[in-house]
C-alpha atoms as a PDB file:
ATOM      1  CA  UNK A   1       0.000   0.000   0.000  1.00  0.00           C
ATOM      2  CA  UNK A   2       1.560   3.393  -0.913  1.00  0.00           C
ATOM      3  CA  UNK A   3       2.277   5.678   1.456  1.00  0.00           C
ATOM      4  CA  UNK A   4      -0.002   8.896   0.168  1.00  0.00           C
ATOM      5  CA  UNK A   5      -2.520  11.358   1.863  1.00  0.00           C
ATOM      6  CA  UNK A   6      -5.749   8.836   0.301  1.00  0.00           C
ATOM      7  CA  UNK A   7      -4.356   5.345   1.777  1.00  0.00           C
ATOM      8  CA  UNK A   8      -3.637   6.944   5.129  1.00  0.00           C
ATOM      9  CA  UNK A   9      -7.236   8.949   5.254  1.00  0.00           C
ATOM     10  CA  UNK A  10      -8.828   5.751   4.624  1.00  0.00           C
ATOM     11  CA  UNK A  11      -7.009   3.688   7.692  1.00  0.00           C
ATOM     12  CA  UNK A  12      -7.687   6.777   9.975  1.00  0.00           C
ATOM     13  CA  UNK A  13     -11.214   6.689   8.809  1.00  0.00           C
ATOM     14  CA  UNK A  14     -11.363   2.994  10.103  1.00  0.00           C
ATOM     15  CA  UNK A  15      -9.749   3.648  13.088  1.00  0.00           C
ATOM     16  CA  UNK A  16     -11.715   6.663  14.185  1.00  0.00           C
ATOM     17  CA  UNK A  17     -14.618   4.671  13.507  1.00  0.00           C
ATOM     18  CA  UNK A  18     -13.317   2.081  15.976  1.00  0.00           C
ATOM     19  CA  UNK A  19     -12.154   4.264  18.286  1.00  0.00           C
ATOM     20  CA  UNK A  20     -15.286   5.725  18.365  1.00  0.00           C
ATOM     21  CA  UNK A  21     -17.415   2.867  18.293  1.00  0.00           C
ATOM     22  CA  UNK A  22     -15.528   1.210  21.504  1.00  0.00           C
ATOM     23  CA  UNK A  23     -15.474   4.810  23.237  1.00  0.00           C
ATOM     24  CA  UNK A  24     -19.678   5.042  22.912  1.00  0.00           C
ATOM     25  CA  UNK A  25     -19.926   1.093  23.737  1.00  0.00           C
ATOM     26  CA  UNK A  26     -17.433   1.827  27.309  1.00  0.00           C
ATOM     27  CA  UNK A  27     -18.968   2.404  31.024  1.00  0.00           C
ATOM     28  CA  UNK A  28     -17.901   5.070  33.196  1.00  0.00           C
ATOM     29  CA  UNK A  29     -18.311   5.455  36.744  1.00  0.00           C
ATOM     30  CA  UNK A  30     -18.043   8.967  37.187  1.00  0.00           C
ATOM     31  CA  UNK A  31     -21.279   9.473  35.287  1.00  0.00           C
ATOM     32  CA  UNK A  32     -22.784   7.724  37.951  1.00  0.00           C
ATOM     33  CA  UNK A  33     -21.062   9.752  41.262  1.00  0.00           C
ATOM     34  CA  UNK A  34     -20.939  13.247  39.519  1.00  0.00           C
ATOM     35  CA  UNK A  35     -22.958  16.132  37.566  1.00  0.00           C
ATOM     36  CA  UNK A  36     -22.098  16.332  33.943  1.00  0.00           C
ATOM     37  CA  UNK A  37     -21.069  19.839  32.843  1.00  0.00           C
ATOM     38  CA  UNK A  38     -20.820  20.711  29.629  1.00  0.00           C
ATOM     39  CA  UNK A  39     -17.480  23.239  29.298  1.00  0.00           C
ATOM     40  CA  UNK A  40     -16.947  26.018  26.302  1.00  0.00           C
ATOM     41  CA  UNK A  41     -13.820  27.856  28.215  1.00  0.00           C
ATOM     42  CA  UNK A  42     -10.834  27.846  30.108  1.00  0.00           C
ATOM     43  CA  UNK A  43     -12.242  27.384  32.925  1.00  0.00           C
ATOM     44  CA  UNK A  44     -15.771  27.191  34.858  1.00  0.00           C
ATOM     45  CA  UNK A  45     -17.343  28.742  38.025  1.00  0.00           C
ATOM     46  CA  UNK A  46     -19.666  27.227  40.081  1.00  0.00           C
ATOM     47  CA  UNK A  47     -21.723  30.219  41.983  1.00  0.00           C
ATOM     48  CA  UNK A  48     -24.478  27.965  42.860  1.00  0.00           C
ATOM     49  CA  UNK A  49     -22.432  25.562  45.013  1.00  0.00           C
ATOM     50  CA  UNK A  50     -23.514  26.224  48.504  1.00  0.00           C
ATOM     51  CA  UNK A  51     -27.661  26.679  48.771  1.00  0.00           C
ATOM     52  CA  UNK A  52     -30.040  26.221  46.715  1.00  0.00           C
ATOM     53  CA  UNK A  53     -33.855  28.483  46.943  1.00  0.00           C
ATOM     54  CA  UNK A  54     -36.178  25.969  48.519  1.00  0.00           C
ATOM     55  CA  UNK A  55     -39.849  26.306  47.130  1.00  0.00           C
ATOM     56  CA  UNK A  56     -41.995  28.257  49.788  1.00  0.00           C
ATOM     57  CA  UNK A  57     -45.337  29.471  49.489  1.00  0.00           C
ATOM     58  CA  UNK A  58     -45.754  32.876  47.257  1.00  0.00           C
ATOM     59  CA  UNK A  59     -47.470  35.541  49.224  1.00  0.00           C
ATOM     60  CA  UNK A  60     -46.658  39.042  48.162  1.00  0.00           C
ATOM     61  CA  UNK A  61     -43.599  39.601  46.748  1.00  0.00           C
ATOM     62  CA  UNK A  62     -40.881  36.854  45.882  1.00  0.00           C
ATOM     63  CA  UNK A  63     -38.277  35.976  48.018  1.00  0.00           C
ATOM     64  CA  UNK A  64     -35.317  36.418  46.457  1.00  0.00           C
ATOM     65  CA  UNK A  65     -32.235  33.993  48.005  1.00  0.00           C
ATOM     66  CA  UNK A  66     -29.191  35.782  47.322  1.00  0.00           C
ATOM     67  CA  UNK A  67     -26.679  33.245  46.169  1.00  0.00           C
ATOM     68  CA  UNK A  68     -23.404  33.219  47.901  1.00  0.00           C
ATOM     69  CA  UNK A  69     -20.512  33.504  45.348  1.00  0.00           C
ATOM     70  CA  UNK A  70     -18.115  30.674  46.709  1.00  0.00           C
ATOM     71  CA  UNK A  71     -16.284  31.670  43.400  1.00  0.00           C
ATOM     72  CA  UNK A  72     -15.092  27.972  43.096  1.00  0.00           C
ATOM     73  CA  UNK A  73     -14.112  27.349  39.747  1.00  0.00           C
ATOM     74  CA  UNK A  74     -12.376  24.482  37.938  1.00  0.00           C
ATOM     75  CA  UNK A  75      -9.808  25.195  34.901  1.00  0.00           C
ATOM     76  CA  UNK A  76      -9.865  22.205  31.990  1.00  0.00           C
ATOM     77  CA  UNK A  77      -6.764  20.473  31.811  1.00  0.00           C
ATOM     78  CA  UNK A  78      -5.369  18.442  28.425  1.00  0.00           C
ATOM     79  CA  UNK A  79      -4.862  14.683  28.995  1.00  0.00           C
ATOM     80  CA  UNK A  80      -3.758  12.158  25.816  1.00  0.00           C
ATOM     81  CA  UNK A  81      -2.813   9.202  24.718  1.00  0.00           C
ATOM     82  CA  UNK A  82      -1.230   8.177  21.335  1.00  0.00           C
ATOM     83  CA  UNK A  83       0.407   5.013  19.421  1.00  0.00           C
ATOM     84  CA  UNK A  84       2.515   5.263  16.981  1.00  0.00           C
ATOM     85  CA  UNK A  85       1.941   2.887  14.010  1.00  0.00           C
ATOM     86  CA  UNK A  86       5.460   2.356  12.091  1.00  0.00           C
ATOM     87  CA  UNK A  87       4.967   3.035   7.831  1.00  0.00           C
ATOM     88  CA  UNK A  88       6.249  -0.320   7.270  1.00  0.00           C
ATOM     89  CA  UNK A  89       2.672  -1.542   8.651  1.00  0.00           C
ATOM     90  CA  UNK A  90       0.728   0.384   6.691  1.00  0.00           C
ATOM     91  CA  UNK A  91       3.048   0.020   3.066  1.00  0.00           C
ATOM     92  CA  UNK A  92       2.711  -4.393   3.835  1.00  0.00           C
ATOM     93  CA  UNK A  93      -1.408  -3.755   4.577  1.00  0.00           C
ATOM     94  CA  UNK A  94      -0.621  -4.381   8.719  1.00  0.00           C
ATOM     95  CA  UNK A  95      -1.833  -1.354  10.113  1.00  0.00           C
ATOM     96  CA  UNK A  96      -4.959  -3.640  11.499  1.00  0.00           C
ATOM     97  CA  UNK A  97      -2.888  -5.498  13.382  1.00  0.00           C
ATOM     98  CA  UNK A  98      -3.018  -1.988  15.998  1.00  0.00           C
ATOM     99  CA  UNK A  99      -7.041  -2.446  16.258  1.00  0.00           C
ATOM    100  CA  UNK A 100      -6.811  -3.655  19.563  1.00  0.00           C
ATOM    101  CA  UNK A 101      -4.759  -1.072  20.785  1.00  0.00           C
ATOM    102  CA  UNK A 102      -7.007   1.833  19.160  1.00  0.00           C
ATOM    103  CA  UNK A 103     -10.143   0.223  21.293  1.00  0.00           C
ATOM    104  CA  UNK A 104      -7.996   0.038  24.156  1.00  0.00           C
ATOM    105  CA  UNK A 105      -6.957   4.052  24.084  1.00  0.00           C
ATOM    106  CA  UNK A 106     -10.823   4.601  23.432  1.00  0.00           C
ATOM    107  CA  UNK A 107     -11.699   2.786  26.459  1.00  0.00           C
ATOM    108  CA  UNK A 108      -8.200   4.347  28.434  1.00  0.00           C
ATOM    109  CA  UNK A 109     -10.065   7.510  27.177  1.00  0.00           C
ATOM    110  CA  UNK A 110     -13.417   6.832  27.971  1.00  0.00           C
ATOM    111  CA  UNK A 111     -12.559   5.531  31.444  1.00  0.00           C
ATOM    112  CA  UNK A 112      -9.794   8.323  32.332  1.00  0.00           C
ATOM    113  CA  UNK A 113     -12.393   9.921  34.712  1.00  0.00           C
ATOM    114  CA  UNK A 114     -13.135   8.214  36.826  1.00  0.00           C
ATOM    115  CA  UNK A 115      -9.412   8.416  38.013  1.00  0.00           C
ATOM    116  CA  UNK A 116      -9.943  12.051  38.430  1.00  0.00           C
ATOM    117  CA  UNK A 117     -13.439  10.920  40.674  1.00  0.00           C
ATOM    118  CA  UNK A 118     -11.156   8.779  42.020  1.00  0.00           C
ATOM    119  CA  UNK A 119      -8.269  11.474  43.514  1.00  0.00           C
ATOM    120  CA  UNK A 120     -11.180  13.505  44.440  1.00  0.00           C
ATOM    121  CA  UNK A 121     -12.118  10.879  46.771  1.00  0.00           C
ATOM    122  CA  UNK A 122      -8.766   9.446  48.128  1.00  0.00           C
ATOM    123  CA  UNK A 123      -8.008  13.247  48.982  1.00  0.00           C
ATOM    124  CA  UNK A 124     -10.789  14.480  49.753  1.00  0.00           C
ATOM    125  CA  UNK A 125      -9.531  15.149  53.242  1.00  0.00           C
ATOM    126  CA  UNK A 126      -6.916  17.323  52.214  1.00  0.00           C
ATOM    127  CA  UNK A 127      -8.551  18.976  49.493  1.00  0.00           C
ATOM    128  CA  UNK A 128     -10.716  21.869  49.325  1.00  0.00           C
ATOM    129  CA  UNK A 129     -13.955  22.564  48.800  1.00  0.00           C
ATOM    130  CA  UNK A 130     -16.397  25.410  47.334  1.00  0.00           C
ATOM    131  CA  UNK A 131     -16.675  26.503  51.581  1.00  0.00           C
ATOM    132  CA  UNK A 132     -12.808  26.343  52.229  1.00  0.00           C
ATOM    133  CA  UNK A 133     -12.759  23.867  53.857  1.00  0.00           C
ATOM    134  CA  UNK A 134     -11.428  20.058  53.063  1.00  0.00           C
ATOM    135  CA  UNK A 135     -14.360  18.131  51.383  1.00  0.00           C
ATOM    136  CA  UNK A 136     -14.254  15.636  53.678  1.00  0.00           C
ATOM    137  CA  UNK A 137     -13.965  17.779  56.866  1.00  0.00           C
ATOM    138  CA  UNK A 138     -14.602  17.925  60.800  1.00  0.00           C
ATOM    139  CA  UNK A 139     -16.046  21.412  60.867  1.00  0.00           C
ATOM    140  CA  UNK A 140     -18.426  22.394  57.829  1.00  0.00           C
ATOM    141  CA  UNK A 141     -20.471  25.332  59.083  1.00  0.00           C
ATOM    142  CA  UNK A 142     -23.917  25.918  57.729  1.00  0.00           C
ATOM    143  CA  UNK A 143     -25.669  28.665  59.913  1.00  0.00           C
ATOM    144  CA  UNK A 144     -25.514  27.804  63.429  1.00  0.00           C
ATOM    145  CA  UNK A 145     -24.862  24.284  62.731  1.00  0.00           C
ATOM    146  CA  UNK A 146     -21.777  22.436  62.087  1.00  0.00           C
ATOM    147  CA  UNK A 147     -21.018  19.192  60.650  1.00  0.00           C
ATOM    148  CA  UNK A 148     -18.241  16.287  60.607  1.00  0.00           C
ATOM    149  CA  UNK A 149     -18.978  14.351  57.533  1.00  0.00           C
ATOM    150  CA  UNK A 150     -15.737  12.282  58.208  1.00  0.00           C
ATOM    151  CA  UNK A 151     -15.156   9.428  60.908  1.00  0.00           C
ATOM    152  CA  UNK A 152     -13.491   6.147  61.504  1.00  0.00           C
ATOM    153  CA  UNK A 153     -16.415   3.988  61.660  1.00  0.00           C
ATOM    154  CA  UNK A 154     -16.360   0.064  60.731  1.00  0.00           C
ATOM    155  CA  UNK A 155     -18.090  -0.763  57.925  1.00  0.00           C
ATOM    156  CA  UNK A 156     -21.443  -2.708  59.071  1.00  0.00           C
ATOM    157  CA  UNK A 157     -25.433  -2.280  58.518  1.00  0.00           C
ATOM    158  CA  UNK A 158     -25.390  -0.016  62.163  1.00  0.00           C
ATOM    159  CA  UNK A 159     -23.321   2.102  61.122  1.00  0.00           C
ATOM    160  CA  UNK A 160     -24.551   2.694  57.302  1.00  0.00           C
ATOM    161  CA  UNK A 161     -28.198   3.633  58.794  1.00  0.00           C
ATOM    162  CA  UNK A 162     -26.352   5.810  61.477  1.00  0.00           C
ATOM    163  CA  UNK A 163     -24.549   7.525  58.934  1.00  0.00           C
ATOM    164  CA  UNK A 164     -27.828   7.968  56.666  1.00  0.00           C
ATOM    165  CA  UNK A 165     -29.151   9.378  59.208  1.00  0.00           C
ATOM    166  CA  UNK A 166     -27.056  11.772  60.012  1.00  0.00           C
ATOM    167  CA  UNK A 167     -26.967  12.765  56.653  1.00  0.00           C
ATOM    168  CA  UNK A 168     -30.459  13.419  56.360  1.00  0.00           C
ATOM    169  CA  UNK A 169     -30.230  15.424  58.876  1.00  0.00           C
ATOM    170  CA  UNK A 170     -27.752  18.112  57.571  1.00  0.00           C
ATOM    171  CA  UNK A 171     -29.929  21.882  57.294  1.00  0.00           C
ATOM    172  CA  UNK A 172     -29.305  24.450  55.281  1.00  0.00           C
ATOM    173  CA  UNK A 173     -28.846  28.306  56.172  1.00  0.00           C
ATOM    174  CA  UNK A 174     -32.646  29.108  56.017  1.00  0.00           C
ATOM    175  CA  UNK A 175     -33.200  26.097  58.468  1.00  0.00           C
ATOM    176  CA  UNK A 176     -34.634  23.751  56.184  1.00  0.00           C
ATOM    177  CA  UNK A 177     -33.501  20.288  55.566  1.00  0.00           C
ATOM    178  CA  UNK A 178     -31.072  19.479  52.748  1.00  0.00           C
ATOM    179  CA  UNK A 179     -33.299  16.059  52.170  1.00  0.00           C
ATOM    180  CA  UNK A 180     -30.220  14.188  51.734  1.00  0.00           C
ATOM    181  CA  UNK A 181     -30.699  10.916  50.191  1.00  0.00           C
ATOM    182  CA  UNK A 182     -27.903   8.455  50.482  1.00  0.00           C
ATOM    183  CA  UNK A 183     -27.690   5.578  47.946  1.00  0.00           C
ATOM    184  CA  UNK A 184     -24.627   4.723  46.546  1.00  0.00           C
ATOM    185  CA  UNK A 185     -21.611   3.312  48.612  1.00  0.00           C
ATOM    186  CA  UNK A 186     -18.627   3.402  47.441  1.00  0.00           C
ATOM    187  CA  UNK A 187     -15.571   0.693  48.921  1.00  0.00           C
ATOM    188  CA  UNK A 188     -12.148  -0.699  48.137  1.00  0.00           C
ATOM    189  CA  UNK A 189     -11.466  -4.009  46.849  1.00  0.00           C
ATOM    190  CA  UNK A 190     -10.356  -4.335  50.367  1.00  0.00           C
ATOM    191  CA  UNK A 191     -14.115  -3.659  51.832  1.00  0.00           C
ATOM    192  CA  UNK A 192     -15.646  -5.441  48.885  1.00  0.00           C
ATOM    193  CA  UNK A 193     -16.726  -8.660  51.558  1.00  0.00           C
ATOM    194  CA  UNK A 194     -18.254  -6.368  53.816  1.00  0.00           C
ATOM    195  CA  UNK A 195     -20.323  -4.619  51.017  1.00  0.00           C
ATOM    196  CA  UNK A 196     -21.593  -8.016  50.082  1.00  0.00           C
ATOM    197  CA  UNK A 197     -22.559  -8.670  53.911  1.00  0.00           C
ATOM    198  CA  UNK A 198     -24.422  -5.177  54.008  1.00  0.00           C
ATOM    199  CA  UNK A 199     -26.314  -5.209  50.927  1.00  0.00           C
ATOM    200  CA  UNK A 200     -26.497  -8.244  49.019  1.00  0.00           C
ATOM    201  CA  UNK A 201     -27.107 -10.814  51.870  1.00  0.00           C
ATOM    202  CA  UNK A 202     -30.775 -10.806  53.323  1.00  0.00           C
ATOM    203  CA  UNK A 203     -29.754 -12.838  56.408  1.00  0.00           C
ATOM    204  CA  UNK A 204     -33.616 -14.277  56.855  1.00  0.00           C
ATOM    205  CA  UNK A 205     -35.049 -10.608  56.955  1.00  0.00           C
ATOM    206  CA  UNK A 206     -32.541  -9.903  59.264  1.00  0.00           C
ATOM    207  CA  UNK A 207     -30.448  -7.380  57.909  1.00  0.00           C
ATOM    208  CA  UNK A 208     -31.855  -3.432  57.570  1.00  0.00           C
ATOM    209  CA  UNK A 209     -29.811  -2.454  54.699  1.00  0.00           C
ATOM    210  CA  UNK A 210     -30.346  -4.961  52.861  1.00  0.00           C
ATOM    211  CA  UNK A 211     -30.745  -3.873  49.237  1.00  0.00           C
ATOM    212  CA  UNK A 212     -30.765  -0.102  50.678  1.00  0.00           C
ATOM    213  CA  UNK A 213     -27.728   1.405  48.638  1.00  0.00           C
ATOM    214  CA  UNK A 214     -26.581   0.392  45.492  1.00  0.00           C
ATOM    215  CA  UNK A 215     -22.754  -0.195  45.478  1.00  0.00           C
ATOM    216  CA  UNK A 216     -19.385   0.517  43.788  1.00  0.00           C
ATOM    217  CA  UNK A 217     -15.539  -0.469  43.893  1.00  0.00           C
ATOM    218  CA  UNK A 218     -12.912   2.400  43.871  1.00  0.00           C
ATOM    219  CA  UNK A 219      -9.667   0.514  43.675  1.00  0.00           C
ATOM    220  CA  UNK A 220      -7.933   3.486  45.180  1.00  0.00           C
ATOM    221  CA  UNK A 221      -9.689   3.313  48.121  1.00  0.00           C
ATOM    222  CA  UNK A 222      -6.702   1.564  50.386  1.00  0.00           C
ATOM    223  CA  UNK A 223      -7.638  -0.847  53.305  1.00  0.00           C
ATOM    224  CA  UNK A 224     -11.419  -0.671  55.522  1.00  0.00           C
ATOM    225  CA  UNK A 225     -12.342   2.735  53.943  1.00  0.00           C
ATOM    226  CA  UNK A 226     -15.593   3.462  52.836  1.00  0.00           C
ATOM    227  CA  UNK A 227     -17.877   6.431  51.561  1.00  0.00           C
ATOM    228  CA  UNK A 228     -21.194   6.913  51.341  1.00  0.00           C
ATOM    229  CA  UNK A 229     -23.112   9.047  48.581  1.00  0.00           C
ATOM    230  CA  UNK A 230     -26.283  11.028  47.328  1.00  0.00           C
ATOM    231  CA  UNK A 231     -26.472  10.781  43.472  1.00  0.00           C
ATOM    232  CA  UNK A 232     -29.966  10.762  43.233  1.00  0.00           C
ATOM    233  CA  UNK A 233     -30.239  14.765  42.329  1.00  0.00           C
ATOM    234  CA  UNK A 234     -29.881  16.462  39.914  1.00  0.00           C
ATOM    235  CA  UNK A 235     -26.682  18.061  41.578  1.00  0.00           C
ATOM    236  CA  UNK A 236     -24.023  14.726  42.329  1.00  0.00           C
ATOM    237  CA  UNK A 237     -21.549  15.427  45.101  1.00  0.00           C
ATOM    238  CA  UNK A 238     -18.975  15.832  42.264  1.00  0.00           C
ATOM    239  CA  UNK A 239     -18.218  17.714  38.923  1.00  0.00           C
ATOM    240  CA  UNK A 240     -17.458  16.344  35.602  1.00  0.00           C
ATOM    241  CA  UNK A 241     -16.440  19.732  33.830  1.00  0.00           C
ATOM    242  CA  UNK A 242     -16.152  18.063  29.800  1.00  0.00           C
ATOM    243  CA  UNK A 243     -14.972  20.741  27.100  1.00  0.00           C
ATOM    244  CA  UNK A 244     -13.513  18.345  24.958  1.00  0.00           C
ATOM    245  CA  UNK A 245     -14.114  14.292  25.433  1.00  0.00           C
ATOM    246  CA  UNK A 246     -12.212  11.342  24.034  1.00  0.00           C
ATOM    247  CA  UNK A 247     -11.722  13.473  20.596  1.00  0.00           C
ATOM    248  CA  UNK A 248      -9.748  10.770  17.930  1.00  0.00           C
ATOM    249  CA  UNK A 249      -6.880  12.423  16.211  1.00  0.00           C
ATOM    250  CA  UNK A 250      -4.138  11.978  13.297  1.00  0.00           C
ATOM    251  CA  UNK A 251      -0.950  12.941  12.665  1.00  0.00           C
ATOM    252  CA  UNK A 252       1.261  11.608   9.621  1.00  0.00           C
ATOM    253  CA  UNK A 253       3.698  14.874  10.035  1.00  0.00           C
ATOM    254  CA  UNK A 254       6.270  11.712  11.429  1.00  0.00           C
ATOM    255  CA  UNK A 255       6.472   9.169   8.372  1.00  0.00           C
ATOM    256  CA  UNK A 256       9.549  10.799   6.697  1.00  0.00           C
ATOM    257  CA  UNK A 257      11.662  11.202   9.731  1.00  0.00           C
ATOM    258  CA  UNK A 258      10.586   8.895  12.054  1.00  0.00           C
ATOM    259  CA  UNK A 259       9.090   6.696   9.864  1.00  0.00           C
ATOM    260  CA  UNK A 260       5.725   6.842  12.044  1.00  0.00           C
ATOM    261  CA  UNK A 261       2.307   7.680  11.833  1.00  0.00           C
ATOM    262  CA  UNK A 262       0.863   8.957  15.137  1.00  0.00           C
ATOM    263  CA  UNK A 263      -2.858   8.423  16.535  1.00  0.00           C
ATOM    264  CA  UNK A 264      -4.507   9.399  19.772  1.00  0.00           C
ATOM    265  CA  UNK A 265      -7.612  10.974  21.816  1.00  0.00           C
ATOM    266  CA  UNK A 266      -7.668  13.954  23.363  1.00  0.00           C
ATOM    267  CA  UNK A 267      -9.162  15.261  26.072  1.00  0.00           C
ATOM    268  CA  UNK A 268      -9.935  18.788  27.267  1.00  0.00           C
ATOM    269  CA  UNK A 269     -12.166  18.497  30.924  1.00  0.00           C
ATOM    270  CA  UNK A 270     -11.480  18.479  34.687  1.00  0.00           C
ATOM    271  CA  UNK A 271     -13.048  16.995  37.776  1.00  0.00           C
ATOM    272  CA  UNK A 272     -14.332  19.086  41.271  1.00  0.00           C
ATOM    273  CA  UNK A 273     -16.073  18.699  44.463  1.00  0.00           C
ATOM    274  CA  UNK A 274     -19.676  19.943  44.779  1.00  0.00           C
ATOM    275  CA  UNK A 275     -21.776  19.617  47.527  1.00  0.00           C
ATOM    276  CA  UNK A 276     -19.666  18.198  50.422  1.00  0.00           C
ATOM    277  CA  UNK A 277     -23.562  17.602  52.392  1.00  0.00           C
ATOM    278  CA  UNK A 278     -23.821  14.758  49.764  1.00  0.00           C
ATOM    279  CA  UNK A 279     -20.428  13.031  51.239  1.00  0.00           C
ATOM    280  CA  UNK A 280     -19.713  11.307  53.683  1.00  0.00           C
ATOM    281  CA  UNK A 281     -15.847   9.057  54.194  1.00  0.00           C
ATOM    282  CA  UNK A 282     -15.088   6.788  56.751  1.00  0.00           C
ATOM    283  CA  UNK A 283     -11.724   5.384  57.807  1.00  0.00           C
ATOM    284  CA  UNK A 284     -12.969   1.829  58.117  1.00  0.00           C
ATOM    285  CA  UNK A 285     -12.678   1.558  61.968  1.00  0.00           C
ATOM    286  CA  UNK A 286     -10.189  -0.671  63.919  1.00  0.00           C
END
């Protein structure tokens, strides 16, 4: 096959097809744990982080909740990844010999993340939040009121209903309730047993959360830790900032000197913290 603009246009047709087949057919996880938002800058701020207007009855005028600008905002970052297929591959009719590895970088780049949901949770005690403070923190202030929503507490039915609990019971500034709604826990492949035991195993009526949360493994998460969410809104306790997602791209610029021809994705996004009242980590206990 000869080495000209029409014979390479015609493999990188085929393998953007691929690429984008395998992308569209791919899970991720971070769909399910954060709030999609679609990017057109640099960068994004979130003023509504913080509280939302509750409905309340309408009697005279409105009454107008002035937002607090928390002013946090996430920059987009780039993130690739790109194989190089040698000309000799393409001249002997080989170049399908790289399909695999074009659905793999579809699915690296379709997957990529939920690594970034991923660091958000691992260091989530460390880093900040739209209020200041850590995400995971000991002293979250909402009015009056303030709230741990980090602990060291084993990972057993007790303590998943004691934690819902006190999750439900987090307020807002006006005094109202936040109506948390945990559903989704989140464990290591360490924990994975115990999430089994809390959720999956009925023990003759016995056990109170059974088939209460729905659950997830975070490899990252090291050891007994655990973390318990509220995706069920329409605001997840994360962001998924996407500008530019899993884009396929071609570069032939290399087959005279290097004797290359380059593909990849590319990716233009970022991933943040939004409402920490969703959240809540645990250490694992002793």
């Amino acid at each position: 096959m000869a080495l000209n603009q029409e014979n390479l246009r015609t493999i990188s047709t085929g393998f953007k097809a691929l690429f984008g087949k395998t992308f569209n057919e791919t899970a991720r996880l971070a769909e399910k744990i954060a709030t999609v938002v679609p990017s057109n800058n640099l960068q994004e701020t979130y003023p509504w982080l913080g509280e939302i207007p509750r409905m309340t009855e309408w009697v005279g005028d409105r009454t107008v909740k002035e937002l607090k600008d928390y002013k946090y905002t996430l920059a987009n970052k780039k993130f690739e990844a790109t194989v190089g297929v040698p000309t000799e591959y393409i001249e002997y009719d080989n170049a399908g010999i790289f399909a695999p590895a074009i659905k793999q970088m579809a699915q690296e780049a379709k997957q990529y993340p939920d690594e970034l949901l991923s660091d958000l949770v691992t260091n989530g005690g460390t880093n900040l939040c739209y209020d200041g403070k850590a995400f995971f923190a000991e002293d979250h202030t909402v009015g009056s009121d303030t709230y741990a929503n980090i602990a060291d507490l084993t990972l057993t039915p007790g303590n998943l209903l004691a934690t819902e609990a006190f999750m439900r019971s987090i307020k807002t500034d006006s005094g109202g309730y936040m109506k948390v709604m945990p559903n989704m826990l989140m464990v290591g492949p360490g924990q994975l047993g115990n999430a089994i035991n809390c959720i999956d195993l009925a023990d003759d009526g016995k056990n109170p959360t059974y088939k209460r949360y729905s659950y997830i493994i975070n490899p990252a998460l090291e050891g007994k830790k655990w973390t318990l969410l509220d995706t069920s809104k329409a605001i997840c306790p994360f962001i998924l900032q996407l500008a530019k997602d899993g884009v396929f791209a071609e570069d032939s610029g290399e087959k005279f000197m290097k004797g290359r021809v380059l593909y990849g994705a590319e990716s233009f996004m970022n991933a943040g913290y939004s409402l920490w009242q969703l959240a809540f980590f645990s250490e694992g206990g002793v």
